[in-house]
PDB file of N, CA and C in Angstrom:
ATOM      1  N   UNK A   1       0.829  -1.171   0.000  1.00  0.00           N
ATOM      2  CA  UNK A   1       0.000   0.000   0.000  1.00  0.00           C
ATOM      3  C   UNK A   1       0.877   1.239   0.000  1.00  0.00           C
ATOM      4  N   UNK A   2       1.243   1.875   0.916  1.00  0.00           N
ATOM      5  CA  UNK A   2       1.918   3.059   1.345  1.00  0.00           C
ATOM      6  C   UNK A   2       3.400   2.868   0.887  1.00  0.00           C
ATOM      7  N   UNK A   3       3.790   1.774   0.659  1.00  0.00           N
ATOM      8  CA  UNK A   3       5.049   1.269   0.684  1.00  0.00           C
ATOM      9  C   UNK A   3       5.828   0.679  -0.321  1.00  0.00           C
ATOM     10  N   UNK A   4       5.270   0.994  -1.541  1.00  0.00           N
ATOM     11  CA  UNK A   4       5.433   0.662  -2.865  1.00  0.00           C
ATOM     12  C   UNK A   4       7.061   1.365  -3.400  1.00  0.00           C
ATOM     13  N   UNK A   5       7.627   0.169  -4.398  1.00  0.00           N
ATOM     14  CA  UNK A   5       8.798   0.690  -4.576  1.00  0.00           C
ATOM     15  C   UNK A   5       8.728   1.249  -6.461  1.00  0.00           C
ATOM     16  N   UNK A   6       9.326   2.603  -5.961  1.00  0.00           N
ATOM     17  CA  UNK A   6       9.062   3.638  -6.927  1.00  0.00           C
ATOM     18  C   UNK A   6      10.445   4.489  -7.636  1.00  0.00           C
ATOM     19  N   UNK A   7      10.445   4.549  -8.812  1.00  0.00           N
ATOM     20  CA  UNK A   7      11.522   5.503  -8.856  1.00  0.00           C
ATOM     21  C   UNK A   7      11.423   6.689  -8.144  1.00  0.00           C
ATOM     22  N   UNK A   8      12.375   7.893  -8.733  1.00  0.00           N
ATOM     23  CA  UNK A   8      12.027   8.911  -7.708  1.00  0.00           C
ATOM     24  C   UNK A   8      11.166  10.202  -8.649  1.00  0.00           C
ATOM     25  N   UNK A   9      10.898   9.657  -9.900  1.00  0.00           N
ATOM     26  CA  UNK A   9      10.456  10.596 -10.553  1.00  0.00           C
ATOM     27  C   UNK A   9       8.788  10.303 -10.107  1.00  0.00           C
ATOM     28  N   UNK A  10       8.227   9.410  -9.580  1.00  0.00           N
ATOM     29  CA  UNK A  10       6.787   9.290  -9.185  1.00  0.00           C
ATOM     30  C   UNK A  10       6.388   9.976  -7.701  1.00  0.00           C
ATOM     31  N   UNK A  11       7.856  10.369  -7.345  1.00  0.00           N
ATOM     32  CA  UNK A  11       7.645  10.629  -5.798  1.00  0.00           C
ATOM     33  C   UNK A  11       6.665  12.471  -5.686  1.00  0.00           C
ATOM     34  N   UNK A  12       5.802  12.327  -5.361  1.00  0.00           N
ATOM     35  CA  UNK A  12       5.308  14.148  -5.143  1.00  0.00           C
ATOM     36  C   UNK A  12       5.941  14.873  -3.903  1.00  0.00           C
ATOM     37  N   UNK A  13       6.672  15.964  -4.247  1.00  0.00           N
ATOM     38  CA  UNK A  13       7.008  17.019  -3.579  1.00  0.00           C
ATOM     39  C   UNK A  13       6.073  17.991  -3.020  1.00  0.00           C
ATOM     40  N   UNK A  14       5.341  17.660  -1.172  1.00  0.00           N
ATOM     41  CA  UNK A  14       5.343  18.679  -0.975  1.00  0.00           C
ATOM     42  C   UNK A  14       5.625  19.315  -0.273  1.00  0.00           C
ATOM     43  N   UNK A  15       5.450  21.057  -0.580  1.00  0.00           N
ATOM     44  CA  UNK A  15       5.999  22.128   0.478  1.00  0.00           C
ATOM     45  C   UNK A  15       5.382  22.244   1.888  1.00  0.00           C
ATOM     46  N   UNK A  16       6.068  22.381   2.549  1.00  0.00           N
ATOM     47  CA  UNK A  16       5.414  23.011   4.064  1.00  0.00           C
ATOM     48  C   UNK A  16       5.968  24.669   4.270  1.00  0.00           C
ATOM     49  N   UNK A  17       4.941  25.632   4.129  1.00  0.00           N
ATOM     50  CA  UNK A  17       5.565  26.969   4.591  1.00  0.00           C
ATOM     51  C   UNK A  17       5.483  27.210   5.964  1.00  0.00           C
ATOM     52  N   UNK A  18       6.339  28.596   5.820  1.00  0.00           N
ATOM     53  CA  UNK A  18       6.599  28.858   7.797  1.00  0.00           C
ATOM     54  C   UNK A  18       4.673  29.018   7.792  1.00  0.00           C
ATOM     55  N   UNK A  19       3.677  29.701   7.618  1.00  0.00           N
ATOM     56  CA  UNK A  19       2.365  29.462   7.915  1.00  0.00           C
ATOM     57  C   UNK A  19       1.927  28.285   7.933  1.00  0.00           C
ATOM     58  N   UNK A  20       2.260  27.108   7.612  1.00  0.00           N
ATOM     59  CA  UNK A  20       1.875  25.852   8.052  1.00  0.00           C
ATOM     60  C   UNK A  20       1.110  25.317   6.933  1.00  0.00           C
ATOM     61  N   UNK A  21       0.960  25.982   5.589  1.00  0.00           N
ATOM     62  CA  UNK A  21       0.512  25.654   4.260  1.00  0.00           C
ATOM     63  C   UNK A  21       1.710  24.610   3.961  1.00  0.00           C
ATOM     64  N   UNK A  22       0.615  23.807   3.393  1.00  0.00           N
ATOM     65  CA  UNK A  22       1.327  22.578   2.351  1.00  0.00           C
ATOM     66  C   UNK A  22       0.715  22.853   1.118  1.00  0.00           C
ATOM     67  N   UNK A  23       1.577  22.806   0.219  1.00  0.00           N
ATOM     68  CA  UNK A  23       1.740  22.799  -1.199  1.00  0.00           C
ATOM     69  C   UNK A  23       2.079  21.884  -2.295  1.00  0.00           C
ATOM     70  N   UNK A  24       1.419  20.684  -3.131  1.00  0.00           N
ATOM     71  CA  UNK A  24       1.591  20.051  -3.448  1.00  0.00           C
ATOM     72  C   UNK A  24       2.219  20.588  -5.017  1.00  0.00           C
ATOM     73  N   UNK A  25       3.738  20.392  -5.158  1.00  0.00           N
ATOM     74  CA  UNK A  25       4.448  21.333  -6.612  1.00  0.00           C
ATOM     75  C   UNK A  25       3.708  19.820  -7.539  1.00  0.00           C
ATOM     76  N   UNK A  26       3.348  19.377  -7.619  1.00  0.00           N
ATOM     77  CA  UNK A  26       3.252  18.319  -8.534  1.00  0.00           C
ATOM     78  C   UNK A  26       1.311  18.902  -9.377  1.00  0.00           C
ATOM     79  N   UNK A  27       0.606  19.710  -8.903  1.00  0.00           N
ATOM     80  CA  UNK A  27      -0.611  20.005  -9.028  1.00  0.00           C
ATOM     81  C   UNK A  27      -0.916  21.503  -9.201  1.00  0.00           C
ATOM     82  N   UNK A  28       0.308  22.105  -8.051  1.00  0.00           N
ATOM     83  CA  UNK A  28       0.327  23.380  -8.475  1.00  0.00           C
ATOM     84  C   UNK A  28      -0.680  23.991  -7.420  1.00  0.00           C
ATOM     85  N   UNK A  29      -1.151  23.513  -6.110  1.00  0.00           N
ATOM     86  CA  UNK A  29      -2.498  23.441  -5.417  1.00  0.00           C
ATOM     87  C   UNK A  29      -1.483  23.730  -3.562  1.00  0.00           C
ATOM     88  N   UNK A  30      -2.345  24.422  -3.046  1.00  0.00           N
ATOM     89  CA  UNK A  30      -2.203  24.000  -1.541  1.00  0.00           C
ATOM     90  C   UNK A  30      -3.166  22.588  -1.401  1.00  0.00           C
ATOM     91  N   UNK A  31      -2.566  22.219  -0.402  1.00  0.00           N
ATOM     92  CA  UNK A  31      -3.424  20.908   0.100  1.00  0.00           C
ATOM     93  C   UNK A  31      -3.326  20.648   1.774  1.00  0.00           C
ATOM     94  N   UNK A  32      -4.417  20.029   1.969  1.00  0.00           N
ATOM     95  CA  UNK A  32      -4.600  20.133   3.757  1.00  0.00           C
ATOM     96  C   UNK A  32      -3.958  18.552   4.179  1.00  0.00           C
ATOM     97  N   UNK A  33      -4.276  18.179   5.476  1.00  0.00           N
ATOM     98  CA  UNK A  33      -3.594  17.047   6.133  1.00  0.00           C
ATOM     99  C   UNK A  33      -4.553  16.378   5.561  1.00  0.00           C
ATOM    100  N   UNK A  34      -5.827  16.251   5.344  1.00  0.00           N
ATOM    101  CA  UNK A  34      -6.785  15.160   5.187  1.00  0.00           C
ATOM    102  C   UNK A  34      -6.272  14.442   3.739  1.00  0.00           C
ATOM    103  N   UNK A  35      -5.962  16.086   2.608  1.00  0.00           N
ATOM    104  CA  UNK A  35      -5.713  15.295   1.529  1.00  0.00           C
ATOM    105  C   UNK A  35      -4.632  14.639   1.341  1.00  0.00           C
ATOM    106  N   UNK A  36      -3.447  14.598   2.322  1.00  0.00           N
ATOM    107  CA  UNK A  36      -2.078  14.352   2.191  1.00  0.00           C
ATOM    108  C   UNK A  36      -2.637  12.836   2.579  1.00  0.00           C
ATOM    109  N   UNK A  37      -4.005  12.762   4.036  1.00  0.00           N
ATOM    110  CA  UNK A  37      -4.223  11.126   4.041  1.00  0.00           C
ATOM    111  C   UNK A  37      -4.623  10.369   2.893  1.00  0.00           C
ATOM    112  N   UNK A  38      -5.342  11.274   2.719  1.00  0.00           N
ATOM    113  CA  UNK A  38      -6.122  10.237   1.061  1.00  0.00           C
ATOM    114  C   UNK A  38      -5.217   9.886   0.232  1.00  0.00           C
ATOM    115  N   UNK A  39      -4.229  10.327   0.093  1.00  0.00           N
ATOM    116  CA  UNK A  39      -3.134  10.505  -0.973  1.00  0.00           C
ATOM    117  C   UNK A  39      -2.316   8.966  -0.440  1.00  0.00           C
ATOM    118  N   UNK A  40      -2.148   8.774   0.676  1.00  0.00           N
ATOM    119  CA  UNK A  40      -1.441   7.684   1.378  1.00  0.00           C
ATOM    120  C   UNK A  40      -2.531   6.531   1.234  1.00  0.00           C
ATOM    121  N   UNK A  41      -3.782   6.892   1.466  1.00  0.00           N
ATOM    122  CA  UNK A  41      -4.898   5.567   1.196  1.00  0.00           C
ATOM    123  C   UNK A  41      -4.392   5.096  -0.062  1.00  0.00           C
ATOM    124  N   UNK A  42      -4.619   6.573  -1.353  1.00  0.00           N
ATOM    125  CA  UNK A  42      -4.142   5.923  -2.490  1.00  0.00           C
ATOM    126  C   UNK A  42      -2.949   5.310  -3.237  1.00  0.00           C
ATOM    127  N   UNK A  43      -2.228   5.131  -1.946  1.00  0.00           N
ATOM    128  CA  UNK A  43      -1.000   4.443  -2.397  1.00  0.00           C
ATOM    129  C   UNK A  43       0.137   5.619  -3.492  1.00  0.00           C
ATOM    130  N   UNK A  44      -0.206   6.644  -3.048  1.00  0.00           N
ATOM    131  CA  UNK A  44       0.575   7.763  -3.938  1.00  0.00           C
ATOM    132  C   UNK A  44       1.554   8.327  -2.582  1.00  0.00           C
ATOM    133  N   UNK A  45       2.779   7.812  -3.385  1.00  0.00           N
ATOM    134  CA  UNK A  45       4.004   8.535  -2.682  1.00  0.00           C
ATOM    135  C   UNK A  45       4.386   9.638  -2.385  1.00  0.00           C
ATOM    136  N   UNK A  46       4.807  10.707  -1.421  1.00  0.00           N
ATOM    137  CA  UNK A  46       5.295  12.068  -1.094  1.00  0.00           C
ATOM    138  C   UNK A  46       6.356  12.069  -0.386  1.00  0.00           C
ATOM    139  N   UNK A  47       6.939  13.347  -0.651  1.00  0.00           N
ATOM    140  CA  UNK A  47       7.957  13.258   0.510  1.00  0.00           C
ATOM    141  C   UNK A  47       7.682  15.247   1.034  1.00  0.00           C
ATOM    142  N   UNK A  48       7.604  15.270   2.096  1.00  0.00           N
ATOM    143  CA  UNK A  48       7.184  16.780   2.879  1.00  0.00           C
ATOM    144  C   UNK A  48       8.473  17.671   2.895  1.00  0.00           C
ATOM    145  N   UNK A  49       8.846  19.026   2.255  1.00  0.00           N
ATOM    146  CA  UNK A  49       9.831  19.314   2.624  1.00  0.00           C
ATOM    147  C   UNK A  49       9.735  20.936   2.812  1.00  0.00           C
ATOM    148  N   UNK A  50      10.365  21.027   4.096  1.00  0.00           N
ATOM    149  CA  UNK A  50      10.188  22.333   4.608  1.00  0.00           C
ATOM    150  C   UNK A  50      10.603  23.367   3.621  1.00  0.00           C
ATOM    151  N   UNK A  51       9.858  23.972   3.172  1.00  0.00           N
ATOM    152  CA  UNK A  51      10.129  25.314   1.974  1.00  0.00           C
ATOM    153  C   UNK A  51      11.415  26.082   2.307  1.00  0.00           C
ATOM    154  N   UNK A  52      11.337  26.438   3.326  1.00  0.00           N
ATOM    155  CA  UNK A  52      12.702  27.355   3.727  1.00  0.00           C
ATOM    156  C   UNK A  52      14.233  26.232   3.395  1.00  0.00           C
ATOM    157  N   UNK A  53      14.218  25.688   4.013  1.00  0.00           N
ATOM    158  CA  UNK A  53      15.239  24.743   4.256  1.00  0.00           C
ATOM    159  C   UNK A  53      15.662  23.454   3.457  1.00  0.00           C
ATOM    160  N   UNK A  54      14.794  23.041   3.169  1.00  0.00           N
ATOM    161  CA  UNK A  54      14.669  21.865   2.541  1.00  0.00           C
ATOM    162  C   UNK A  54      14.465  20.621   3.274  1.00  0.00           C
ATOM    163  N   UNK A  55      14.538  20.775   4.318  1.00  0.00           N
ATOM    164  CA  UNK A  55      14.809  19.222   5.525  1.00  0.00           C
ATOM    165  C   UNK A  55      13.022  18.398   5.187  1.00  0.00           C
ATOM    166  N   UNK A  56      13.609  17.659   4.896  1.00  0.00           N
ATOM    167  CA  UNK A  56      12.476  16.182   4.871  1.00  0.00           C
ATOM    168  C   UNK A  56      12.058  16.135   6.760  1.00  0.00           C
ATOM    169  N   UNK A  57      10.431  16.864   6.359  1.00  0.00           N
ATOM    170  CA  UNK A  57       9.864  16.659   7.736  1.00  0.00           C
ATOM    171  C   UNK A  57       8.505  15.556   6.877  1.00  0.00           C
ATOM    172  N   UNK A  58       8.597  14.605   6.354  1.00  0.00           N
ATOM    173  CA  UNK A  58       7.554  13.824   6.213  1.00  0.00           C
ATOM    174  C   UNK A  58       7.372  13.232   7.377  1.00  0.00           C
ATOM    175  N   UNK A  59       8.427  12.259   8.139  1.00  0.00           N
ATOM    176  CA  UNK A  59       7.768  12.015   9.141  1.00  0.00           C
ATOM    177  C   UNK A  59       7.052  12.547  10.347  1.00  0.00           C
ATOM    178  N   UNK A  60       7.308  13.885   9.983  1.00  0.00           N
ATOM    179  CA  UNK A  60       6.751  14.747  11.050  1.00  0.00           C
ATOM    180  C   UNK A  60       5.143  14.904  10.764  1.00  0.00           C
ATOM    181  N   UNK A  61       5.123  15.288   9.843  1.00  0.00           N
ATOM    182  CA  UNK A  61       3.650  15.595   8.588  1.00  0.00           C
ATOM    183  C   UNK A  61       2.503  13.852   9.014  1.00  0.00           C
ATOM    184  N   UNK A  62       3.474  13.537   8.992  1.00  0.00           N
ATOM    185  CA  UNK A  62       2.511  12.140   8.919  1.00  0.00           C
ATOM    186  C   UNK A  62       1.908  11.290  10.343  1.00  0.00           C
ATOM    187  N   UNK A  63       3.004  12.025  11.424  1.00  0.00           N
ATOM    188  CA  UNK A  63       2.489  11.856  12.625  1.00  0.00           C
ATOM    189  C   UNK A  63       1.219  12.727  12.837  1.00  0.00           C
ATOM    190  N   UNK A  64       1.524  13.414  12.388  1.00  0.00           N
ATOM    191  CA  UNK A  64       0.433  14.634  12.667  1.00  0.00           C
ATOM    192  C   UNK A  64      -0.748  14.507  11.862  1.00  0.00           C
ATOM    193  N   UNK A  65      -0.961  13.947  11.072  1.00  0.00           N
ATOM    194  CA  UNK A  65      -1.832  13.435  10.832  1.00  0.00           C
ATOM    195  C   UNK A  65      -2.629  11.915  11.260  1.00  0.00           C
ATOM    196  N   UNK A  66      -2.051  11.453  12.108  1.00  0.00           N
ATOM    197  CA  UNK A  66      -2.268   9.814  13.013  1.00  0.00           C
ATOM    198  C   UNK A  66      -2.584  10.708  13.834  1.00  0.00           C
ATOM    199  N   UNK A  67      -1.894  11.746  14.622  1.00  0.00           N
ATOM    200  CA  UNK A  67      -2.538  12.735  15.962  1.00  0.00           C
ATOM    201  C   UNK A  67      -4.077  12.890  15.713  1.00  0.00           C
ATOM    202  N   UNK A  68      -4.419  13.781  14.515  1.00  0.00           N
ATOM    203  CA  UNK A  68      -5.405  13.929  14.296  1.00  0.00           C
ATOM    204  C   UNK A  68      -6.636  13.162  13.833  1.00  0.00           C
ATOM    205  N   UNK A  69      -6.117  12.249  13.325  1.00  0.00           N
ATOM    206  CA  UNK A  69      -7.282  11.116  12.928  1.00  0.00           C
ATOM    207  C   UNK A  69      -7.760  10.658  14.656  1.00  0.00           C
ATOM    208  N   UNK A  70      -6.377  10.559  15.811  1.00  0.00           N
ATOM    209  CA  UNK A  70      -6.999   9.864  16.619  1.00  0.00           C
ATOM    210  C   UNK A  70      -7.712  10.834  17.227  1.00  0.00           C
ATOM    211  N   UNK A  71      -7.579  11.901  17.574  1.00  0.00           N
ATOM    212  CA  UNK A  71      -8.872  13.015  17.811  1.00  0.00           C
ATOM    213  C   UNK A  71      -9.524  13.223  17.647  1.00  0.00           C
ATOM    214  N   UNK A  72     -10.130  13.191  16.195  1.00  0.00           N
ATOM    215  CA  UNK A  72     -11.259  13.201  15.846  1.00  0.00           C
ATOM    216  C   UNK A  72     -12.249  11.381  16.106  1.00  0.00           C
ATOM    217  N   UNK A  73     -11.558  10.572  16.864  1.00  0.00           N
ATOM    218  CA  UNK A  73     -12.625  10.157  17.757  1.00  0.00           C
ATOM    219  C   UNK A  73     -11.801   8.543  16.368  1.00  0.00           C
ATOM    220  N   UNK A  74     -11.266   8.639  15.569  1.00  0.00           N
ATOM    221  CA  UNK A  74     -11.056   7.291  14.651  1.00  0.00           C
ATOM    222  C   UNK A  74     -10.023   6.510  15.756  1.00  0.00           C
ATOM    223  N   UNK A  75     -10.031   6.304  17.112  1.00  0.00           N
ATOM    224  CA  UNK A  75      -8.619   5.954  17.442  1.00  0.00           C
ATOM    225  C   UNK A  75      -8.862   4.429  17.066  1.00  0.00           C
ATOM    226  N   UNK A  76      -6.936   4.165  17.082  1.00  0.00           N
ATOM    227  CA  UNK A  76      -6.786   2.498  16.329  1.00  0.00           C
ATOM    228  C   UNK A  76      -5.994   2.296  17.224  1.00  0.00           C
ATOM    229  N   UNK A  77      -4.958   3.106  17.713  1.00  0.00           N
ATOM    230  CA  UNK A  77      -4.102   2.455  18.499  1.00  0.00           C
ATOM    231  C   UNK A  77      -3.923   2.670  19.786  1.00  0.00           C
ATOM    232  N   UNK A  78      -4.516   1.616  20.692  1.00  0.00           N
ATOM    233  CA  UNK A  78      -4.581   1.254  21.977  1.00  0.00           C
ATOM    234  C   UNK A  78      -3.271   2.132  22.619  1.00  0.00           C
ATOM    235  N   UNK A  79      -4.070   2.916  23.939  1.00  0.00           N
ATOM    236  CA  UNK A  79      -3.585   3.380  24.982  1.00  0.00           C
ATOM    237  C   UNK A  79      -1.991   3.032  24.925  1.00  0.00           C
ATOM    238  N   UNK A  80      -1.998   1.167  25.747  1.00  0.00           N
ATOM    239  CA  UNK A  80      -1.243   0.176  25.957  1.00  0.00           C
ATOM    240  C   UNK A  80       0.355   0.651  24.733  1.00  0.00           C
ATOM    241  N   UNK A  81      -0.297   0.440  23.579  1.00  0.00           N
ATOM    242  CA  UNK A  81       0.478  -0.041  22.461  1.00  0.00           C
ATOM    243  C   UNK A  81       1.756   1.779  22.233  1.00  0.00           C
ATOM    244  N   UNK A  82       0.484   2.724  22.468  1.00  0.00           N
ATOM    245  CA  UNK A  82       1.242   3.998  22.681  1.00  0.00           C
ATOM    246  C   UNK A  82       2.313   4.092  23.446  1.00  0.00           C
ATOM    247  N   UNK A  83       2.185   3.177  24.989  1.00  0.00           N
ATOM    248  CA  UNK A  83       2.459   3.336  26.406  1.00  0.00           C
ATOM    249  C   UNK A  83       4.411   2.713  26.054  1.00  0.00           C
ATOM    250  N   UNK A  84       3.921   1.508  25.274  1.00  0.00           N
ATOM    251  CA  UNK A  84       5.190   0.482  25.146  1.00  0.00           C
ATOM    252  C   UNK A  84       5.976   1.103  24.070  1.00  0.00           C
ATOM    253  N   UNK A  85       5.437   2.158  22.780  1.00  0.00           N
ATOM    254  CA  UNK A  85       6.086   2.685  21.948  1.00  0.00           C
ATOM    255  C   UNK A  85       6.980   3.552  22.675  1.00  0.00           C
ATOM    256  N   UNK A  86       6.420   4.496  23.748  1.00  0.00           N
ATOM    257  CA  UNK A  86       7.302   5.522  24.265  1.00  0.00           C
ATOM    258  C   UNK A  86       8.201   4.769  24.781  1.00  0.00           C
ATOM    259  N   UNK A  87       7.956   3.750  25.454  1.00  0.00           N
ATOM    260  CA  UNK A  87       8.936   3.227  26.501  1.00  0.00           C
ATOM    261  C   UNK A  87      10.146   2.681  25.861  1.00  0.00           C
ATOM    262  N   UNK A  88      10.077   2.347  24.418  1.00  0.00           N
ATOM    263  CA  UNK A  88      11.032   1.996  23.849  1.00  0.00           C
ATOM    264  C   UNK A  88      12.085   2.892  23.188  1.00  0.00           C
ATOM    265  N   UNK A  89      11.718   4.185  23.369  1.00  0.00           N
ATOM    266  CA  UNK A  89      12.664   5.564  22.998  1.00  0.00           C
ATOM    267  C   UNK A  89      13.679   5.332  24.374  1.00  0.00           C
ATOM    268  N   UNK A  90      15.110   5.191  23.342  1.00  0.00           N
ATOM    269  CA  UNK A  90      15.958   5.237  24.368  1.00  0.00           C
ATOM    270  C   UNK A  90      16.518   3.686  24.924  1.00  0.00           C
ATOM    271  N   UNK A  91      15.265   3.207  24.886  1.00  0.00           N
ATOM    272  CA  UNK A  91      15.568   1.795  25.003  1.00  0.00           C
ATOM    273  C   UNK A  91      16.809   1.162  23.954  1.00  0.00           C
ATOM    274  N   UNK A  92      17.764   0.516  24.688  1.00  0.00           N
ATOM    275  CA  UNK A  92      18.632  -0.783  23.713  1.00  0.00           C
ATOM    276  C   UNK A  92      18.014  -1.401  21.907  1.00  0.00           C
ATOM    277  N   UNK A  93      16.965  -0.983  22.226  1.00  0.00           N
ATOM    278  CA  UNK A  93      16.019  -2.346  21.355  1.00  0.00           C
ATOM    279  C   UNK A  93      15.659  -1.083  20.427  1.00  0.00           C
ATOM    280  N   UNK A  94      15.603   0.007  20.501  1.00  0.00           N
ATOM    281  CA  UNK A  94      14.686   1.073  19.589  1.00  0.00           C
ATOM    282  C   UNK A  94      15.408   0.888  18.599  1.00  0.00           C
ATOM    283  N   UNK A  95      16.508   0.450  18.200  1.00  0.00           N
ATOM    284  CA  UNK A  95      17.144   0.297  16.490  1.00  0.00           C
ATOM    285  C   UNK A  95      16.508  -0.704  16.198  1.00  0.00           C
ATOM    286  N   UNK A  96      15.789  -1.880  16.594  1.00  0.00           N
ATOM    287  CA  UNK A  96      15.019  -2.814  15.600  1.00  0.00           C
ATOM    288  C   UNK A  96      13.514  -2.494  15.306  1.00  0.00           C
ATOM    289  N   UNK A  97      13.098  -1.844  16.024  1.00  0.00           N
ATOM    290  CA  UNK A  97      11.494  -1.429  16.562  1.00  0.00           C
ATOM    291  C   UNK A  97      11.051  -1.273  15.267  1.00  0.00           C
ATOM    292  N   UNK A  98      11.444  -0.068  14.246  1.00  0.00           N
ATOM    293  CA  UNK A  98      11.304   0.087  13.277  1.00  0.00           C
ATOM    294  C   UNK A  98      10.823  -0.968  12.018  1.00  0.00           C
ATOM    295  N   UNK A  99      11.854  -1.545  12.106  1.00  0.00           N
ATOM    296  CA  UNK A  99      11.851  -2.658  10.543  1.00  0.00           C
ATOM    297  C   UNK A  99      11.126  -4.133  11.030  1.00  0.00           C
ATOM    298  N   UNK A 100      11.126  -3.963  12.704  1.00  0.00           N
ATOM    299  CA  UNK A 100      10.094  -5.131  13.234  1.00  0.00           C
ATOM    300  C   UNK A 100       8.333  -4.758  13.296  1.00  0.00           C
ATOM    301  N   UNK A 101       8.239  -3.124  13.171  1.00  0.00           N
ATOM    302  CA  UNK A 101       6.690  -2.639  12.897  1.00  0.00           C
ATOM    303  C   UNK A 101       6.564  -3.194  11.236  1.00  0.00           C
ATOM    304  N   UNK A 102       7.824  -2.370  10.515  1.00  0.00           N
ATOM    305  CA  UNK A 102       7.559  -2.424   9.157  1.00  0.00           C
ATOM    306  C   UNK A 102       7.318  -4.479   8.316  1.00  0.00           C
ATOM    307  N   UNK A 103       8.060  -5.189   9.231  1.00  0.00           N
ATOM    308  CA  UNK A 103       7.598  -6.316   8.794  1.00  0.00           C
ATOM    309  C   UNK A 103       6.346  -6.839   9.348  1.00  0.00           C
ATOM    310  N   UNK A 104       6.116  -6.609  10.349  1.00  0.00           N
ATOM    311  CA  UNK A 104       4.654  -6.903  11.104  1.00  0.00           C
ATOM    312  C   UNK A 104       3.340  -6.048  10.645  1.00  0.00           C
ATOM    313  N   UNK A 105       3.790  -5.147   9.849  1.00  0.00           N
ATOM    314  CA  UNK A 105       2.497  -4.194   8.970  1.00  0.00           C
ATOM    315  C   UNK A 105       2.596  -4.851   7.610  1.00  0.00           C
ATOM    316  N   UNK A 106       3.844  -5.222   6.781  1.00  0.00           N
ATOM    317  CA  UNK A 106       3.697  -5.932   5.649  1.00  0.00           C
ATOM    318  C   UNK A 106       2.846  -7.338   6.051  1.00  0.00           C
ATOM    319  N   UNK A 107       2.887  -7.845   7.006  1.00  0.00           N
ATOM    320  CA  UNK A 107       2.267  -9.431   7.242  1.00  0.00           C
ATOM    321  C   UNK A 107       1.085  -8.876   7.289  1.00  0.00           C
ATOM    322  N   UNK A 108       0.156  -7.740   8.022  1.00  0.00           N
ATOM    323  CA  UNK A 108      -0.542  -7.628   8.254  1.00  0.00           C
ATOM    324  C   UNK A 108      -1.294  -7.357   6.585  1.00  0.00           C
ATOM    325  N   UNK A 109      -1.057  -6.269   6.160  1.00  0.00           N
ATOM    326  CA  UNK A 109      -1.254  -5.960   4.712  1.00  0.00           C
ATOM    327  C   UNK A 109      -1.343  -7.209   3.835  1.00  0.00           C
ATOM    328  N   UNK A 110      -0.645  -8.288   3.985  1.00  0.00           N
ATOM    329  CA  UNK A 110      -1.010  -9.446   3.460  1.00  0.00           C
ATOM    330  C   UNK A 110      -2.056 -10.189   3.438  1.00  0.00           C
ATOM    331  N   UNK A 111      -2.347 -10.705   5.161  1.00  0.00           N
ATOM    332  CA  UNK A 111      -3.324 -11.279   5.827  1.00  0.00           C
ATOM    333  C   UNK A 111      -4.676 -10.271   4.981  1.00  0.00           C
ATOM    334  N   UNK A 112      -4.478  -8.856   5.182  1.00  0.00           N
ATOM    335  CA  UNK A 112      -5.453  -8.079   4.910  1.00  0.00           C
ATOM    336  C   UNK A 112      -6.518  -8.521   2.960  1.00  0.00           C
ATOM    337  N   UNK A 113      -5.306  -8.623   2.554  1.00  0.00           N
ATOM    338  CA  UNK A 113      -5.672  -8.850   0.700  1.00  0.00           C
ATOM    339  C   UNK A 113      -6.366 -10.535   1.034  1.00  0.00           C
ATOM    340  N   UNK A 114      -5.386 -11.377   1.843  1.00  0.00           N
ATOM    341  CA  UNK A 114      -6.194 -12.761   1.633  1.00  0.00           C
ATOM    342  C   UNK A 114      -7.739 -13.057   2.020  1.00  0.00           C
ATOM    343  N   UNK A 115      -7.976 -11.623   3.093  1.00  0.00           N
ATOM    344  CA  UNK A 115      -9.472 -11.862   3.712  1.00  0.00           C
ATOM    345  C   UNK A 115     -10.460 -10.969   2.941  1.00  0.00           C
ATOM    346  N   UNK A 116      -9.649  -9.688   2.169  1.00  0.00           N
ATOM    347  CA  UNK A 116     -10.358  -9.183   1.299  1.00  0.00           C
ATOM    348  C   UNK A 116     -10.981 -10.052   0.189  1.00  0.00           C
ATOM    349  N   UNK A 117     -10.091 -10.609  -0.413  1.00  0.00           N
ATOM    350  CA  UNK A 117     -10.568 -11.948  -1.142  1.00  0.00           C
ATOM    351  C   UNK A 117     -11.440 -13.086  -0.987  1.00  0.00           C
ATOM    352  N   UNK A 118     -11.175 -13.591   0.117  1.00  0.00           N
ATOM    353  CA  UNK A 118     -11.995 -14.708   0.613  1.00  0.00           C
ATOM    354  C   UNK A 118     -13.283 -13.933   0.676  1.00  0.00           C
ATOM    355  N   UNK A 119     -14.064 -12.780   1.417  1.00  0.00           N
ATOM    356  CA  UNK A 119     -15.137 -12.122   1.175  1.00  0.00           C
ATOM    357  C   UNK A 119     -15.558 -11.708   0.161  1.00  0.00           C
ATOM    358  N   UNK A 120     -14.729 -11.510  -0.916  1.00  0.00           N
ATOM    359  CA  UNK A 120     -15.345 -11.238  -2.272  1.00  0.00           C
ATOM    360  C   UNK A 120     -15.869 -12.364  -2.893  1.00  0.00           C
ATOM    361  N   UNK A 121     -14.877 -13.632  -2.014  1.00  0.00           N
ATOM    362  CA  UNK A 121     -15.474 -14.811  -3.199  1.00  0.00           C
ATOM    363  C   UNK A 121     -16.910 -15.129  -2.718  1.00  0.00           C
ATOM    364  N   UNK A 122     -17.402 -14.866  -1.708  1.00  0.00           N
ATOM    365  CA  UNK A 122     -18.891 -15.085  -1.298  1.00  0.00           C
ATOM    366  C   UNK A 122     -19.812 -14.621  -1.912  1.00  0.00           C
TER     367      UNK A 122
END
C-alpha cells in the first residue's frame, strides 16, 4: 500500500511553509492534512519538505496526521500499544522497533488482501 517501490520521478514534492501551508508542486495546489491522508490511502508517494530549508519533515507531517485522525474520535491504536512505543525511545532495542513494525504491517497488509478476497469470493 503506502510502501510501494518507486523511482524517484513518481515521488510528489510537498511544500510546508513557515504558515503551516502545504503545497503540493506536482498540481500546483495548496493541500490540507486530510488530503495528504487520502493521498497515502491511495498508495501515492510524497515526501514533505520544509520550503525554507529543505529538511524532509515527512515524518513529522505524517504523525500529525495519526494525531489527528486519533482526535477526531477514529482511534486504532490502543492506549497500551502507545504506552510500550514511548517506553522503547531510548531503550537498547529502539534500532530494531522500526523494521520489526515495518515487517509486522507488511504481514498484516497481506493477511489483509487474503481476507479481502476470501469475502469477495462469497
Amino acid at each position: 500500500m503506502a510502501t510501494k517501490s518507486r523511482g524517484d520521478d513518481d515521488v510528489i514534492v510537498i511544500k510546508k511553509y513557515a504558515n503551516r501551508r502545504l503545497y503540493n508542486t506536482a498540481k500546483s495546489s495548496y493541500v490540507t492534512l486530510d488530503h495528504l491522508a487520502q493521498m497515502v490511502r491511495d498508495g501515492q508517494e510524497f515526501v514533505v519538505r520544509d520550503a525554507k530549508s529543505g529538511e524532509d519533515i515527512t515524518r513529522s507531517v505524517l504523525t500529525q496526521i495519526i494525531f489527528e485522525a486519533e482526535t477526531k474520535g477514529a482511534s486504532m491504536l490502543p492506549t497500551n500499544f502507545l504506552r510500550d512505543i514511548i517506553s522503547l525511545y531510548g531503550d537498547s532495542l529502539q534500532s530494531v522497533v522500526p523494521g520489526y513494525l515495518e515487517a509486522s504491517m507488511e504481514t498484516f497488509r497481506k493477511n489483509q488482501e487474503r481476507m479481502r478476497e476470501q469475502v469477495g469470493a462469497l
